[in-house]
C-alpha atoms as a PDB file:
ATOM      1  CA  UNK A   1       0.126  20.516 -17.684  1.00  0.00           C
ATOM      2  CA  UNK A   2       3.692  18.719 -17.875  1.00  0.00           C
ATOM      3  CA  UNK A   3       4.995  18.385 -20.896  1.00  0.00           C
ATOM      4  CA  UNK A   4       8.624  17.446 -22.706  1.00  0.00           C
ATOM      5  CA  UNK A   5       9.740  16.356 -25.773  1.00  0.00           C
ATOM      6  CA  UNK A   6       8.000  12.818 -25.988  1.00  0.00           C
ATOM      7  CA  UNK A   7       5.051  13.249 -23.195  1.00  0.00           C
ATOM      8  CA  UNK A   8       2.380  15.210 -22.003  1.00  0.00           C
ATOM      9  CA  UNK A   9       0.965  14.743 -18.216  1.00  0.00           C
ATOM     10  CA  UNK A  10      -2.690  16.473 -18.385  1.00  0.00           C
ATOM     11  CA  UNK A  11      -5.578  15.908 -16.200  1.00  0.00           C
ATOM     12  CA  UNK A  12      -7.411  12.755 -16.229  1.00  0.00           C
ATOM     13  CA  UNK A  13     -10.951  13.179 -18.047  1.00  0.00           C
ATOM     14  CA  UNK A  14     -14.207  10.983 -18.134  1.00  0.00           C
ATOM     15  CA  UNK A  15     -13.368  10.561 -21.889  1.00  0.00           C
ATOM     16  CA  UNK A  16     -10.274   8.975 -20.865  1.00  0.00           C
ATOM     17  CA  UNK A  17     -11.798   6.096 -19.139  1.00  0.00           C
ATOM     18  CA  UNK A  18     -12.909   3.205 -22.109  1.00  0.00           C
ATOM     19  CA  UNK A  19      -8.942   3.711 -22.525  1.00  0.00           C
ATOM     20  CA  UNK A  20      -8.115   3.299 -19.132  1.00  0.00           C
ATOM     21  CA  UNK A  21     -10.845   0.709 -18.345  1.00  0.00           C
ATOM     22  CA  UNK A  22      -9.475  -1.104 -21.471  1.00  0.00           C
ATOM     23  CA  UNK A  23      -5.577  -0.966 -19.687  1.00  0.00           C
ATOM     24  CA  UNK A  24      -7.537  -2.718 -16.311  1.00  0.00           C
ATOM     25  CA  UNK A  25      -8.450  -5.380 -18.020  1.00  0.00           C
ATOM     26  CA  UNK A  26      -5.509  -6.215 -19.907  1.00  0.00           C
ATOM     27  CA  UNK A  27      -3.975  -9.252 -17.936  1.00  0.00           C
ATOM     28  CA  UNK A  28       0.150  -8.689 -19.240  1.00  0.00           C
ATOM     29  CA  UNK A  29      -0.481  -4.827 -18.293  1.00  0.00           C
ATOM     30  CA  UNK A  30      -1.952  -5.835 -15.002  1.00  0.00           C
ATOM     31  CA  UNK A  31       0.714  -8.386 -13.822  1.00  0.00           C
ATOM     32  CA  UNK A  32       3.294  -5.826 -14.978  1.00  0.00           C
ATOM     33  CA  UNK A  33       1.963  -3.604 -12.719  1.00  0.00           C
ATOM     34  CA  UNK A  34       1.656  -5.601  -9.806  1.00  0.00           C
ATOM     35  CA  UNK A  35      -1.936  -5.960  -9.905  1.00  0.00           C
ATOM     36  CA  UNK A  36      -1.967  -9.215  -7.743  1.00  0.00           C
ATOM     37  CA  UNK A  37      -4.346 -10.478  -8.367  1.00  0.00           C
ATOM     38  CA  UNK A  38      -5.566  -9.114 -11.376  1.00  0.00           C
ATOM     39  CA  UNK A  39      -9.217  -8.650 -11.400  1.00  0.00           C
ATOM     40  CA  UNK A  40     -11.476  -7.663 -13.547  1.00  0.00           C
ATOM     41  CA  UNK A  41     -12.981  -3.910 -13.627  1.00  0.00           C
ATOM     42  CA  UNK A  42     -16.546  -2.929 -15.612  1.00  0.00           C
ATOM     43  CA  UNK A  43     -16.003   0.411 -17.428  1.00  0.00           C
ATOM     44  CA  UNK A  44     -19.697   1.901 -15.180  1.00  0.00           C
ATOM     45  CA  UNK A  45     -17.417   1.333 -11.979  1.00  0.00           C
ATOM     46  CA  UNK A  46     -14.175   3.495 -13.173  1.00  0.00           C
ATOM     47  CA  UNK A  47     -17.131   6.032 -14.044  1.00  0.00           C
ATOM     48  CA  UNK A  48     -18.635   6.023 -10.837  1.00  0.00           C
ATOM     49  CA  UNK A  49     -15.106   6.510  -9.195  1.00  0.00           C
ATOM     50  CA  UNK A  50     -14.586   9.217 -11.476  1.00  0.00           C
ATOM     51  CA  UNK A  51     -18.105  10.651 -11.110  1.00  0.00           C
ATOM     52  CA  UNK A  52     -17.357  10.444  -7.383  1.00  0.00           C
ATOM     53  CA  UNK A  53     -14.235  12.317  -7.184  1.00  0.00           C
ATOM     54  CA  UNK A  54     -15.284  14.730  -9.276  1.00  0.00           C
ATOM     55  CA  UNK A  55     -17.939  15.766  -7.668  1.00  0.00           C
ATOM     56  CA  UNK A  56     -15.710  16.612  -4.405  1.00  0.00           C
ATOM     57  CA  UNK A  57     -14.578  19.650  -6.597  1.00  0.00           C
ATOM     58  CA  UNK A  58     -11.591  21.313  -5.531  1.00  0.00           C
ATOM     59  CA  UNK A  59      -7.737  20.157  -7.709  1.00  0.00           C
ATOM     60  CA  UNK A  60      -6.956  16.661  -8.869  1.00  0.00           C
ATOM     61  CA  UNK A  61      -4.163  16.277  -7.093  1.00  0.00           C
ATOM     62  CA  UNK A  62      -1.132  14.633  -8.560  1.00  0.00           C
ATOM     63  CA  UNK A  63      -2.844  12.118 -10.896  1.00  0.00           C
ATOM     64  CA  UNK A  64      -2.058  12.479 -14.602  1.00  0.00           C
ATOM     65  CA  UNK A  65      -3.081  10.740 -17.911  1.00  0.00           C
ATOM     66  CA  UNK A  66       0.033  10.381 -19.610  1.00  0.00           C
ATOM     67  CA  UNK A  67       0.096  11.489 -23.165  1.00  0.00           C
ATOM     68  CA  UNK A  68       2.042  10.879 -26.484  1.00  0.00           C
ATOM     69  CA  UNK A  69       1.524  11.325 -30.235  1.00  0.00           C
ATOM     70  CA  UNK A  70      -2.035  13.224 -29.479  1.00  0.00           C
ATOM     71  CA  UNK A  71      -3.217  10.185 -27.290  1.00  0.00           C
ATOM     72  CA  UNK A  72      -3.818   8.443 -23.760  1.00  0.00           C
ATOM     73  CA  UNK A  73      -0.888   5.727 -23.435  1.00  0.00           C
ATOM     74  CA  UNK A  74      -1.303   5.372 -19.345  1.00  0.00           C
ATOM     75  CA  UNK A  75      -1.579   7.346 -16.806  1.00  0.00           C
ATOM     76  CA  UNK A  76       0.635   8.173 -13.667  1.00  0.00           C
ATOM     77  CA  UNK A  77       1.110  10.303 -10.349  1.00  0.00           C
ATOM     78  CA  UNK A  78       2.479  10.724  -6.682  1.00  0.00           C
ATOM     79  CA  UNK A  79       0.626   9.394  -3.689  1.00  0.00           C
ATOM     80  CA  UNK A  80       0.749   8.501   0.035  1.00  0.00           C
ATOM     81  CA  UNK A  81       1.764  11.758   0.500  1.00  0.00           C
ATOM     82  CA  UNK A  82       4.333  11.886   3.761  1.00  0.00           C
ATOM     83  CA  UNK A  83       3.764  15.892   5.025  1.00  0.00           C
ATOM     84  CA  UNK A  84       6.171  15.262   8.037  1.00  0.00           C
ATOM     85  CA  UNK A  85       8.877  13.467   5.817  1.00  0.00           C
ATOM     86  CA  UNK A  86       8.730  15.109   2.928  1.00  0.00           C
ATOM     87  CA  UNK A  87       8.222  12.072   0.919  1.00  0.00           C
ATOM     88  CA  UNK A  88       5.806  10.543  -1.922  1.00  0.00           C
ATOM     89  CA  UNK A  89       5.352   7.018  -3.521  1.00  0.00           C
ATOM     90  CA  UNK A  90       4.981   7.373  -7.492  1.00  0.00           C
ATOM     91  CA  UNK A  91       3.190   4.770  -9.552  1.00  0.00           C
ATOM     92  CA  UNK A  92       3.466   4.720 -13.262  1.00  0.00           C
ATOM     93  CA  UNK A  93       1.433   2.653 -15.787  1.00  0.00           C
ATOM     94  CA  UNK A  94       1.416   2.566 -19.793  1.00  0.00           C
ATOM     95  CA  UNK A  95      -1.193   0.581 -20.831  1.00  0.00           C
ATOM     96  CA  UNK A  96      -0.556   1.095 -25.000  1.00  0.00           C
ATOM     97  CA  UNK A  97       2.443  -1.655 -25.904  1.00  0.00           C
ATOM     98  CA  UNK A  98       3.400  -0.136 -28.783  1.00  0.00           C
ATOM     99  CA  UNK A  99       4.917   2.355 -26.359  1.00  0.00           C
ATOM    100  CA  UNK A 100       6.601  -0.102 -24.224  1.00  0.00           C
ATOM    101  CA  UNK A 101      10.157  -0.017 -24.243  1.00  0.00           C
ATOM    102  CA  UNK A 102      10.595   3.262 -26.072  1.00  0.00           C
ATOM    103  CA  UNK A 103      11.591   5.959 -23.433  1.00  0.00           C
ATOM    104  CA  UNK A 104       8.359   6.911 -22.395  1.00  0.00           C
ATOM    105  CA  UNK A 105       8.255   5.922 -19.320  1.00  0.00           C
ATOM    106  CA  UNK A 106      11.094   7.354 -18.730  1.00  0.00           C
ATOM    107  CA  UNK A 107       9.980  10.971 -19.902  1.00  0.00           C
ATOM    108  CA  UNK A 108       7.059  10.764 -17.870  1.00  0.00           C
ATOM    109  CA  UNK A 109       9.262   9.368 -14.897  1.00  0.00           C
ATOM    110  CA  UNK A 110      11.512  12.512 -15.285  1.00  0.00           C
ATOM    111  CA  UNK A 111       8.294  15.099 -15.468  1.00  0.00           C
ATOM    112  CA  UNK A 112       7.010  13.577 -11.981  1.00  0.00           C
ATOM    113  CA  UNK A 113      10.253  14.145 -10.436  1.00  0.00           C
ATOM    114  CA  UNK A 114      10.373  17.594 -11.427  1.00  0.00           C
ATOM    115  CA  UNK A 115       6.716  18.460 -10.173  1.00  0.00           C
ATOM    116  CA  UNK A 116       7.668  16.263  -6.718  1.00  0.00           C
ATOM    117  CA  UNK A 117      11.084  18.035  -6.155  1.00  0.00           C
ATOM    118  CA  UNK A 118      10.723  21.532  -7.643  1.00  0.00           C
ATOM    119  CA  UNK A 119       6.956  22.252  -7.311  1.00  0.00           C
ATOM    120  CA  UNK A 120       5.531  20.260  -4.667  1.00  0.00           C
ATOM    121  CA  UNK A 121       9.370  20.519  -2.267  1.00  0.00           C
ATOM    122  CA  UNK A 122       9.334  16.775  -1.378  1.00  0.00           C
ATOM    123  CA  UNK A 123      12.278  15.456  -0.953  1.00  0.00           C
ATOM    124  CA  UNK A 124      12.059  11.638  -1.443  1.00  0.00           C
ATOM    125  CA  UNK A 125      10.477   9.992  -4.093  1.00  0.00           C
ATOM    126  CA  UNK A 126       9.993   5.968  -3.626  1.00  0.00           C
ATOM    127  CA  UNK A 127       8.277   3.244  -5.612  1.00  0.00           C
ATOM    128  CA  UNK A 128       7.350  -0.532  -5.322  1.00  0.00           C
ATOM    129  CA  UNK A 129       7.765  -2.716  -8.070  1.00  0.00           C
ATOM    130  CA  UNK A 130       7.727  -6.521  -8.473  1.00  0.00           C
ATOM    131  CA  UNK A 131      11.053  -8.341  -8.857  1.00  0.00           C
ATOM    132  CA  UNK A 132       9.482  -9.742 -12.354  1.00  0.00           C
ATOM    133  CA  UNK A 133       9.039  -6.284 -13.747  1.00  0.00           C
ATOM    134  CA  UNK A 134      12.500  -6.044 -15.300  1.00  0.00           C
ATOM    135  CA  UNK A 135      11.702  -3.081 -18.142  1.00  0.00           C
ATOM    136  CA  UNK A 136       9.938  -1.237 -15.193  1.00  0.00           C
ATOM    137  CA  UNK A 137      12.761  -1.519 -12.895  1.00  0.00           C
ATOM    138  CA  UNK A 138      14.933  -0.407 -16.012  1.00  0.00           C
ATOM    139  CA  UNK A 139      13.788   2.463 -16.376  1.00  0.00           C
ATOM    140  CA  UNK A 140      13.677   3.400 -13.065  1.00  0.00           C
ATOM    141  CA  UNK A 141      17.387   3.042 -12.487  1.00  0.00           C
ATOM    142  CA  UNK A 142      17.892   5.069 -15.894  1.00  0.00           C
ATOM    143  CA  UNK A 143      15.820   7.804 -14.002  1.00  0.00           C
ATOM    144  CA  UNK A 144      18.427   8.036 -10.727  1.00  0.00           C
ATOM    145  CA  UNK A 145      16.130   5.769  -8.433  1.00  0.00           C
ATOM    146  CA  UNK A 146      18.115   3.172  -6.118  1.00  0.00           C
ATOM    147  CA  UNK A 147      17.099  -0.440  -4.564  1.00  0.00           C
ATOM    148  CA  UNK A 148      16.469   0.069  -1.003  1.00  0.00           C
ATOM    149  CA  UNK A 149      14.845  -2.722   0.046  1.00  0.00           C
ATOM    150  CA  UNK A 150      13.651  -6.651  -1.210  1.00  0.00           C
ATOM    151  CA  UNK A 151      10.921  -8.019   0.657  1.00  0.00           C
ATOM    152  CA  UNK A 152      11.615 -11.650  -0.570  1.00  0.00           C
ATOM    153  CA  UNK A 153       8.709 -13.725  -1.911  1.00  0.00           C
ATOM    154  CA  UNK A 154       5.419 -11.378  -0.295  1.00  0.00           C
ATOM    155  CA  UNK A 155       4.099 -10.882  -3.996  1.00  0.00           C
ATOM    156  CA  UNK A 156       2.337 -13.451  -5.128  1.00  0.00           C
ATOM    157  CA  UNK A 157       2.014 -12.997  -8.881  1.00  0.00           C
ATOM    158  CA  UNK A 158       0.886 -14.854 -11.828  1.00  0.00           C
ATOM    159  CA  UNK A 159       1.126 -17.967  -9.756  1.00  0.00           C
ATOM    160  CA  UNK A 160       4.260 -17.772  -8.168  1.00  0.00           C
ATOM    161  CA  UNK A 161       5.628 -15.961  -5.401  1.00  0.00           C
ATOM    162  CA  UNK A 162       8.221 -12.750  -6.328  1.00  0.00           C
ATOM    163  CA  UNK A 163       9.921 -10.315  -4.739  1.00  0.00           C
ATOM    164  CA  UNK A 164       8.565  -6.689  -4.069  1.00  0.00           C
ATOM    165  CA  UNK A 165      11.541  -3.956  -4.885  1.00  0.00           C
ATOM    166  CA  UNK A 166      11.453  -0.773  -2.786  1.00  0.00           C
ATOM    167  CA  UNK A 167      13.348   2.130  -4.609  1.00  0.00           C
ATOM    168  CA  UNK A 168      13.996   5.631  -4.050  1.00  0.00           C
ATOM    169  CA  UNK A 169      15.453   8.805  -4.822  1.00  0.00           C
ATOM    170  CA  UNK A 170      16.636  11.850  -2.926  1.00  0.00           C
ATOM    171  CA  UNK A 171      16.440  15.017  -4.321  1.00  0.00           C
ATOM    172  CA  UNK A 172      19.717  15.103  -4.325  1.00  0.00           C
ATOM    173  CA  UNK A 173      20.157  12.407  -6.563  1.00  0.00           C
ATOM    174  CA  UNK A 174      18.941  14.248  -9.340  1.00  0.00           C
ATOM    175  CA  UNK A 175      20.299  16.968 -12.001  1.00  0.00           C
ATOM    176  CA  UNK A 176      19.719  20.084 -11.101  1.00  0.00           C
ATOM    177  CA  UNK A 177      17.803  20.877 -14.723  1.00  0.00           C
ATOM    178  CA  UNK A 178      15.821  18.034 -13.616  1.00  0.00           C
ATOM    179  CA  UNK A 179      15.036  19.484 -10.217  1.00  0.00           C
END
């Protein structure tokens, strides 16, 4: 559905979920993304969520797969959806390493900012990421997004407490080709 040079954002399918179900249990991708704590998740579950959803009908909402080189890497989307505000939280998640640190994220980062901004008219976009999550918070800066808040210590994470980052970005903030 969104695509650029390096990425594709498609609809989630039930094919994609021994992937996905393989990224939930991966304990470094898990801690990376804040899952605190990380717990185990049984490939039958994701289905039944899936199943369950899906059976609603209707759109997916803003939930993507995110694709590269022909294959699932992650997955991503905007959530906690603020009507009144005009605002949206974005999570993003690549579960294949060998795409780690190679401008992916950042691609896919870009894309969601485009379909919050241009096609959905929000006009905030803000995140939450763990202090410890240096790449992540990386690449989030490279994409326009700001600190704008530390809540000291409330993450406890791989048996420590860290700081949770809140970032954002204003419309504004962005290109206008990216807008």
């Amino acid at each position: 559905m969104l695509k650029s040079d390096k990425v594709t954002l498609r609809a989630l399918r039930r094919e994609d979920l021994p992937r996905l179900c393989e990224f939930n249990n991966d304990l470094e991708f898990e801690l990376a993304g804040g899952g605190d704590p990380p717990m185990p998740q049984s490939l039958e579950r994701l289905q039944a969520e899936f199943d369950q959803e899906a059976a609603k009908g209707g759109r997916d909402g803003a939930r993507f797969a995110l694709e590269a080189d022909g294959k699932l890497i992650g997955h991503c989307g905007l959530f906690n959806f603020d009507e009144t505000a005009r605002t949206c939280e974005l999570g993003i998640g690549i579960g294949d390493k060998a795409y780690w640190g190679r401008g992916y994220g950042r691609d896919a980062i870009r894309l969601l900012l485009r379909h919050a901004f241009r096609y959905r008219n929000f006009r905030k976009v803000w995140l939450r990421v763990n202090a410890t999550n240096e790449r992540g918070i990386r690449a989030y800066r490279a994409c326009g997004f700001a600190e704008e808040g530390r809540l000291r210590e409330h993450v406890w994470s791989d048996g420590a407490y860290v700081d949770l980052v809140l970032m954002g970005i204003l419309r504004g903030d962005c290109e206008p080709e990216e807008t």
